[in-house]
Protein backbone atom coordinates (compact mmCIF):
# COMPACT_ATOMS: atom_id res chain seq x y z
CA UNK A 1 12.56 2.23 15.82
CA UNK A 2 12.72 -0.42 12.82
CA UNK A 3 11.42 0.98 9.65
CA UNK A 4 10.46 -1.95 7.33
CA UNK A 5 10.47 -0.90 3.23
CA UNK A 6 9.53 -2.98 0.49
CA UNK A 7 12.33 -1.67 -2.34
CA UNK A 8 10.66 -4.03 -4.58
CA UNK A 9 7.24 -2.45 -4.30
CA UNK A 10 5.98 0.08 -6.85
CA UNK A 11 5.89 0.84 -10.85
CA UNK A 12 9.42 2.09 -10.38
CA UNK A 13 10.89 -0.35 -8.48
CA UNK A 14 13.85 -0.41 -6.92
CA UNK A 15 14.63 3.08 -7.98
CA UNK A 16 12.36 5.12 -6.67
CA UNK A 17 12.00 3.68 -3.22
CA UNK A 18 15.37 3.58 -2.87
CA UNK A 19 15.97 7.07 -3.90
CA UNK A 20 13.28 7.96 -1.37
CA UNK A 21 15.33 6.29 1.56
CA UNK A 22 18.08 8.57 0.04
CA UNK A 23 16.11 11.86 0.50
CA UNK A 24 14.59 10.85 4.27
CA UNK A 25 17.49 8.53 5.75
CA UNK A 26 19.75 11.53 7.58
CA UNK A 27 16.39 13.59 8.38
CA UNK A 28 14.29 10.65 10.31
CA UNK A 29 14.90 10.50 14.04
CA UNK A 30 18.11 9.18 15.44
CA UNK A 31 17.05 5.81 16.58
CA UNK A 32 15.18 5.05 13.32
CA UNK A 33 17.03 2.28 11.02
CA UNK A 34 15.44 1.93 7.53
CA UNK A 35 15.04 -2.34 6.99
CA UNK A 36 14.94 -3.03 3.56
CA UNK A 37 13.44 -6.21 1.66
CA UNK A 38 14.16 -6.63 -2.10
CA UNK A 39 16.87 -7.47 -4.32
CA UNK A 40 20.34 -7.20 -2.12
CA UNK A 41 22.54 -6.81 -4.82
CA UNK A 42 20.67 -3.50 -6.41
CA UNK A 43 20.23 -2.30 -2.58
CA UNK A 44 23.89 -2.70 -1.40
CA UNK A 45 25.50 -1.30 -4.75
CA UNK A 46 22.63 1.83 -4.17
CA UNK A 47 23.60 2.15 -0.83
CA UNK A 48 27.41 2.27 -1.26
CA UNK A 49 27.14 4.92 -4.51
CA UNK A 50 25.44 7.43 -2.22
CA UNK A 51 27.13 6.64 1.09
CA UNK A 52 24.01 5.63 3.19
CA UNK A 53 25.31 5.51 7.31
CA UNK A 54 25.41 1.65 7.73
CA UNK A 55 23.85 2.25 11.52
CA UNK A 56 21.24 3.50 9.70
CA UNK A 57 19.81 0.86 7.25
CA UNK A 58 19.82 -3.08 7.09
CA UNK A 59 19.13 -5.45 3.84
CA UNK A 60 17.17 -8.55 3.85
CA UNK A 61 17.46 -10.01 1.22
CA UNK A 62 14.90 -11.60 -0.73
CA UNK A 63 14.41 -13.15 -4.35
CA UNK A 64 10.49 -12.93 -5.44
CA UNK A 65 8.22 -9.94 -6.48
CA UNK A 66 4.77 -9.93 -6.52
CA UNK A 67 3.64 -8.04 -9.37
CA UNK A 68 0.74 -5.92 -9.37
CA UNK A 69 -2.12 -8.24 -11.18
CA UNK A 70 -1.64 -11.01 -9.40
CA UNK A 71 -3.82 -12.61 -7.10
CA UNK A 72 -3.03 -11.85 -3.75
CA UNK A 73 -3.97 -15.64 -2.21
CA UNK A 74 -1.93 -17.29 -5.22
CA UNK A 75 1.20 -15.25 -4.43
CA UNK A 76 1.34 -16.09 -1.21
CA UNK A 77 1.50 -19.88 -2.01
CA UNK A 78 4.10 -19.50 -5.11
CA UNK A 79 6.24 -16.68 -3.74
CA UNK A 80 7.01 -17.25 -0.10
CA UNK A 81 10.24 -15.74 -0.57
CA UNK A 82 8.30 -12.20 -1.49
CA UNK A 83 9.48 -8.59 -0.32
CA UNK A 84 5.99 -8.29 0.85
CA UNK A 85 5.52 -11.65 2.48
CA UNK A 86 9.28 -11.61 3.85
CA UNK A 87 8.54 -7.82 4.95
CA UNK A 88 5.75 -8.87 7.00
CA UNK A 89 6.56 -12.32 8.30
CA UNK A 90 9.52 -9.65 10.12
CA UNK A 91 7.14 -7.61 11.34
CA UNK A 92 4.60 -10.36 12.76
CA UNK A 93 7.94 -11.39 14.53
CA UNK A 94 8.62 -8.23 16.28
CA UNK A 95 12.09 -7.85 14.28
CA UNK A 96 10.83 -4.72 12.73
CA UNK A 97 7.70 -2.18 14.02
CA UNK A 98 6.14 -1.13 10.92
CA UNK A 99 5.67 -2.12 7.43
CA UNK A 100 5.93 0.30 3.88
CA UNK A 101 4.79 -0.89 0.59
CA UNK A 102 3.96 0.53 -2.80
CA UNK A 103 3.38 -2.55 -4.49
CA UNK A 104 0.00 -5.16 -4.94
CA UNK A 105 -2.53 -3.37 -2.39
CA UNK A 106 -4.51 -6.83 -2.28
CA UNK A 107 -0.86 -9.03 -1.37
CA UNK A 108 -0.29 -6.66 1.40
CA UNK A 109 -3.57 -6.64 2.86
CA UNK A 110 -4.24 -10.27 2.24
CA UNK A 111 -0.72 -11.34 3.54
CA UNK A 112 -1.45 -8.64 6.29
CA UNK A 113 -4.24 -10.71 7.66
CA UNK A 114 -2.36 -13.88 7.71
CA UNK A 115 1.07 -13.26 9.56
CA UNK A 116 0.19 -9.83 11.45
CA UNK A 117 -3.36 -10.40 11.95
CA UNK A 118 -6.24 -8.27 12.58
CA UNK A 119 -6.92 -7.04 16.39
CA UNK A 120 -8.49 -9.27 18.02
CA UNK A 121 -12.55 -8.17 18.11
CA UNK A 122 -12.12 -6.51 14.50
CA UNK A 123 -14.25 -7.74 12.36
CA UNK A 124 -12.42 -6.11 8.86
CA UNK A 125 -9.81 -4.43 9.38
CA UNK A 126 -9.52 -1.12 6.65
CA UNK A 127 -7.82 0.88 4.44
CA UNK A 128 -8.57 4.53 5.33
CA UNK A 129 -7.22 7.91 3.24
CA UNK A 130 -6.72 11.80 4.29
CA UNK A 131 -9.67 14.43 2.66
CA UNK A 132 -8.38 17.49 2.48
CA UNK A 133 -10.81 20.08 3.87
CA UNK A 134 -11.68 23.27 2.20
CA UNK A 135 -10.94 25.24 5.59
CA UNK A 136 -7.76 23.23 6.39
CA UNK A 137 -6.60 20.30 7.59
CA UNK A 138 -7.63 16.90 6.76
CA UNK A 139 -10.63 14.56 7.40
CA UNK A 140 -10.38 10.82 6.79
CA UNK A 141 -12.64 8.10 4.79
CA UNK A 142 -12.36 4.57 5.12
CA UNK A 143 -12.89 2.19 3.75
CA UNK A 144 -11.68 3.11 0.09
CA UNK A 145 -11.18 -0.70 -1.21
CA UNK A 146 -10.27 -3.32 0.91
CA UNK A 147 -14.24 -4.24 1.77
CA UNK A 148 -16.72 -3.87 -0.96
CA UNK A 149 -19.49 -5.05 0.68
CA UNK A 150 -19.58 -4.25 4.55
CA UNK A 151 -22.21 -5.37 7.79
CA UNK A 152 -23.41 -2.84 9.96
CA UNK A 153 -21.32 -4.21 12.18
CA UNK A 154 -18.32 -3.26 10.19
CA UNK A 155 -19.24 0.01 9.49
CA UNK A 156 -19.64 0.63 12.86
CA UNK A 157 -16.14 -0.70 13.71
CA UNK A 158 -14.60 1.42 11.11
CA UNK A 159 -16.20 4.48 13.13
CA UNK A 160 -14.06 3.34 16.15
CA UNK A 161 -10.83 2.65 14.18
CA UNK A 162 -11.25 6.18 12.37
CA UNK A 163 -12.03 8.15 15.46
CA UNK A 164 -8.68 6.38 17.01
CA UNK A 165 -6.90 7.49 14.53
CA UNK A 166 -7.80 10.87 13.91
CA UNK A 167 -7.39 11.51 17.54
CA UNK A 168 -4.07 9.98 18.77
CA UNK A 169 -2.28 10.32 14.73
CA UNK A 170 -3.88 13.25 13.62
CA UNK A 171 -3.95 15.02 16.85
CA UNK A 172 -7.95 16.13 16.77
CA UNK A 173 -9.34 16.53 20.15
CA UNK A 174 -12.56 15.22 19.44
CA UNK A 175 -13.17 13.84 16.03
CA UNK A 176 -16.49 14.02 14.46
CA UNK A 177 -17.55 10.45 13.05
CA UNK A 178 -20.42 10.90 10.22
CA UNK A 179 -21.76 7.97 7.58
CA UNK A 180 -21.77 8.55 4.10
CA UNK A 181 -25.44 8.32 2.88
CA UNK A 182 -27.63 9.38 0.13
CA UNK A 183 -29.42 12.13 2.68
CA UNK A 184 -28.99 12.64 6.41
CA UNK A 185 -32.21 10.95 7.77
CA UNK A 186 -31.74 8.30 10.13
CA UNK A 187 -34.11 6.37 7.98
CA UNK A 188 -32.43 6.92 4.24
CA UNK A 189 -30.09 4.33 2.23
CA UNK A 190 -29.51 0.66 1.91
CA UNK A 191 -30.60 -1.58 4.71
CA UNK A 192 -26.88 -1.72 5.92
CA UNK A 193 -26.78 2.30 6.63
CA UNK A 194 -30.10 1.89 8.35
CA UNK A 195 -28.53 -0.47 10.65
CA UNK A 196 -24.91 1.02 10.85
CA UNK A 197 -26.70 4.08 11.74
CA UNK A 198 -28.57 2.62 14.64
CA UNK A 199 -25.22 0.55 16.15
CA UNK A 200 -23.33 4.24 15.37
CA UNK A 201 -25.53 6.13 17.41
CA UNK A 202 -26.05 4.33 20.30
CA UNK A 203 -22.31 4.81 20.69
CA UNK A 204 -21.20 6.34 23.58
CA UNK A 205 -17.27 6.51 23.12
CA UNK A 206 -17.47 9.39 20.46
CA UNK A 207 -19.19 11.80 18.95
CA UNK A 208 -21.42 10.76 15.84
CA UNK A 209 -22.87 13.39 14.42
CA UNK A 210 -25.45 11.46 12.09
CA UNK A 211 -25.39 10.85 8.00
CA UNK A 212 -23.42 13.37 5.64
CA UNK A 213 -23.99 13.67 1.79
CA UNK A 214 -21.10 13.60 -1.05
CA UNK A 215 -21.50 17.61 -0.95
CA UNK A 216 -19.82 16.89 3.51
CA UNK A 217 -17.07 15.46 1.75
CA UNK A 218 -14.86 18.28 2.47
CA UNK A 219 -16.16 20.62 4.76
CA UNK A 220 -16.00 20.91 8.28
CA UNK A 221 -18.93 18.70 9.48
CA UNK A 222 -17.07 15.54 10.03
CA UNK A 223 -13.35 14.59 11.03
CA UNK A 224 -13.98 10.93 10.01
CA UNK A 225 -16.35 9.91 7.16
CA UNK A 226 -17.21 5.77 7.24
CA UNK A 227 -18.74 4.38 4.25
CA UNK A 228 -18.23 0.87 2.58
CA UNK A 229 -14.56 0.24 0.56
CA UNK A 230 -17.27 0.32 -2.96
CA UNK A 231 -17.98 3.60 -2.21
CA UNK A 232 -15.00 4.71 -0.39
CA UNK A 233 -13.00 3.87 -3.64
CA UNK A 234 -15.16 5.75 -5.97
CA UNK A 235 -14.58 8.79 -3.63
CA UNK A 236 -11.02 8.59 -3.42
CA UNK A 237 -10.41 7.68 -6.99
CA UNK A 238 -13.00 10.66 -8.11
CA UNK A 239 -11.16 13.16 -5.98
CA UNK A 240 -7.76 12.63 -6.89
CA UNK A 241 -8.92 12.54 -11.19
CA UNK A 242 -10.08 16.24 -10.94
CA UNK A 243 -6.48 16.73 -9.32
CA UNK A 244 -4.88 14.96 -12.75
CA UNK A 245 -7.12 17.22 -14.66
CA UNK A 246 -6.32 20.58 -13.14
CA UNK A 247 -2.70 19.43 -13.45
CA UNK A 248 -3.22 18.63 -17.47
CA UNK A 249 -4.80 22.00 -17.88
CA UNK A 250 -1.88 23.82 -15.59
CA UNK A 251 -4.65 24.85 -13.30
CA UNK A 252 -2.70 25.71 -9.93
CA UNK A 253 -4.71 25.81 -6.73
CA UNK A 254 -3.76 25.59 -3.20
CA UNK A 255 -6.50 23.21 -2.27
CA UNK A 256 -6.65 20.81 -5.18
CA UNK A 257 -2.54 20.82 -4.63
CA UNK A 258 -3.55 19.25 -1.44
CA UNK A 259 -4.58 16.03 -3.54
CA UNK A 260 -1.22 15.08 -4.40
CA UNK A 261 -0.20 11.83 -2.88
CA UNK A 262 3.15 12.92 -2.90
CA UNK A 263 2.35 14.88 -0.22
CA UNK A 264 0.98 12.04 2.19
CA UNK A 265 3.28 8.97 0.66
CA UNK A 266 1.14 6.33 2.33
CA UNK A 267 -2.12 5.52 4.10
CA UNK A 268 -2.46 2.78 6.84
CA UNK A 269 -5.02 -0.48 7.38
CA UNK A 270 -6.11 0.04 10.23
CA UNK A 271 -7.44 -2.81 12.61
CA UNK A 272 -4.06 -4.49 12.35
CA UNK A 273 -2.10 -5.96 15.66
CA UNK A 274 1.16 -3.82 13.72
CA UNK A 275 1.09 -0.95 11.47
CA UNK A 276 1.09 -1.65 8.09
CA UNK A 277 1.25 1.11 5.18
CA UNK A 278 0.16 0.85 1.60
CA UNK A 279 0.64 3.49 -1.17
CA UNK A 280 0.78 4.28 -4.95
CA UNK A 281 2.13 2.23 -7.37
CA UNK A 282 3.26 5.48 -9.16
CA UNK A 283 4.78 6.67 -6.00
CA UNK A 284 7.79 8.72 -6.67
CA UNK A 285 11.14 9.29 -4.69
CA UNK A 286 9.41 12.05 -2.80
CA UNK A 287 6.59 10.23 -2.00
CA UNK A 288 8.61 7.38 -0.41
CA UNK A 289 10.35 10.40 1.66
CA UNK A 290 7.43 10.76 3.13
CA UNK A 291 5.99 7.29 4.11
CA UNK A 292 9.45 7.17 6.52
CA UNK A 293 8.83 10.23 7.76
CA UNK A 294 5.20 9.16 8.32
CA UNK A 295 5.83 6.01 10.02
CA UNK A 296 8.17 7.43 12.26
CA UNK A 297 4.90 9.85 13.36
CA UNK A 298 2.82 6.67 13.37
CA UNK A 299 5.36 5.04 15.94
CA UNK A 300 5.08 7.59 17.90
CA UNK A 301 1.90 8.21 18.22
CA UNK A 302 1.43 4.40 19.98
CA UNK A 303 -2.20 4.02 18.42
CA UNK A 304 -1.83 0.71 17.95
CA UNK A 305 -2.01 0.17 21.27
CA UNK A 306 -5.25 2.72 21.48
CA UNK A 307 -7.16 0.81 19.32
CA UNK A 308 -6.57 -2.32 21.03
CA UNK A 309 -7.85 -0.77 24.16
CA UNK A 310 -10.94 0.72 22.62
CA UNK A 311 -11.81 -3.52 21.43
CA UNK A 312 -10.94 -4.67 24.58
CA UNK A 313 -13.64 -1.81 26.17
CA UNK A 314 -16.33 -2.25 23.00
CA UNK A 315 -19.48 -4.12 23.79
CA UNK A 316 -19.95 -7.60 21.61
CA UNK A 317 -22.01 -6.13 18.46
């Protein structure tokens, strides 16, 4: 099991991700080894000071960063020699299995797309996030950014990729896939719900239980909520700002604590042929902890290989 991490990736960079490989490296399984891409000299002299198990990590060098406002399809062209780009060029080549980084969301998904590729028969692949629910455990939206503007189609695809992953990652027996709408009538929203809603019901590999309304967000009616990456990221990025307000105000509360990103370290694109994990900027030592600890769950789990064989089995829409 080849964990790749971009050290270069994130507003704290190399620090933090390095002290997260710290805090994880001697609790992640014994046949994990940690790859990291980024600066050699800052990794190696890290490395040595806290006496990291050299079976357990490996460097690749590399000499670019991409920084967070650049364009993702310009950075590609002028820094070929990126920890992104590098990170997943390795992956693509089956030298490592999965792929962490904290830094430009739009390099890694745009890089994403051209060296690991999207399954074939995906349409979009997209980036999906956990929603804590009021009577436990977690639900999942997607898209939350990488697709402002989505076809039926893709809406219905995102259904299949969230229902894959809630089941064989998140271990729910049956997930429950609703669209987000502005009521639950077959006939409300945009034209694009309409039709989503038709494709999504005529489904007959899961359970679709119809529209939900902001107030489903986080209750128990849906396991996996798919709505456009617009409105997916105006979710996500409402949600977790009433989280940095309780925590201004020293408001404690088990649910809201549940927002923390800390707690999740990373969320995956899904419709990739390889796993690929993005996360905060911000991210902090703990947070990269637990994107190692994730991966190693997401390795596990083989749902790459579950999604493949729900495309191969899904009717040309």
């Amino acid at each position: 099991m080849r964990i790749g991490l971009d050290i270069m990736g994130g507003d704290y960079a190399p620090q933090f991700p390095l002290e997260g490989v710290a805090l994880a490296i001697n609790d992640l399984p014994s046949d994990a080894i940690i790859v990291m891409f980024g600066d050699e000299e800052a990794i190696s002299s890290f490395a040595a000071a806290h006496n990291f198990n050299r079976e357990r990590y490996e460097i690749v060098g590399t000499t670019q960063v991409i920084d967070m406002g650049e364009s993702p399809t310009k950075a590609m062209s002028s820094k070929p020699d990126s920890s992104i780009l590098v990170g997943l060029k390795h992956l693509a080549a089956d030298k490592i299995d999965i792929f962490i980084s904290a830094g430009n969301t739009g390099a890694v998904y745009v890089s994403a797309l051209y060296t690991v590729k999207a399954i074939e028969g995906v349409l979009r692949p997209a980036i999906m996030t956990l929603i804590p629910k009021v009577s436990g455990g977690h639900g999942i939206i997607l898209d939350v950014g990488a697709n402002a503007d989505c076809k039926p189609e893709v809406l219905y695809q995102f259904g299949v990729l969230g229902y894959n992953y809630s089941k064989y990652v998140l271990n729910v027996e049956n997930p429950k896939v609703g669209l987000l709408n502005i009521g639950s009538e077959p006939e409300k929203g945009n034209l694009a719900s309409q039709a989503a809603y038709t494709l999504l019901e005529a489904n007959e590999r899961f359970d679709f239980i119809g529209n939900l309304e902001g107030y489903d967000l986080f209750n128990d009616k849906a396991d996996v909520i798919v709505t456009d990456g617009f409105t997916g990221n105006v979710v996500l990025k409402t949600a977790e700002t009433i989280y940095k307000i309780m925590k201004a105000r020293n408001i404690e509360d088990e649910y809201f604590n549940r927002y923390d990103y800390e707690t999740y370290g990373a969320t995956p694109i899904l419709g990739l042929n390889k796993p690929v994990l993005i996360a905060h900027g911000v991210s902090s030592p703990e947070a990269f902890s637990q994107m190692l600890e994730l991966a190693t769950q997401i390795l596990h789990s083989k749902f790459i290989g579950k999604i493949k064989q729900a495309f191969e089995l899904e009717p040309s829409k």
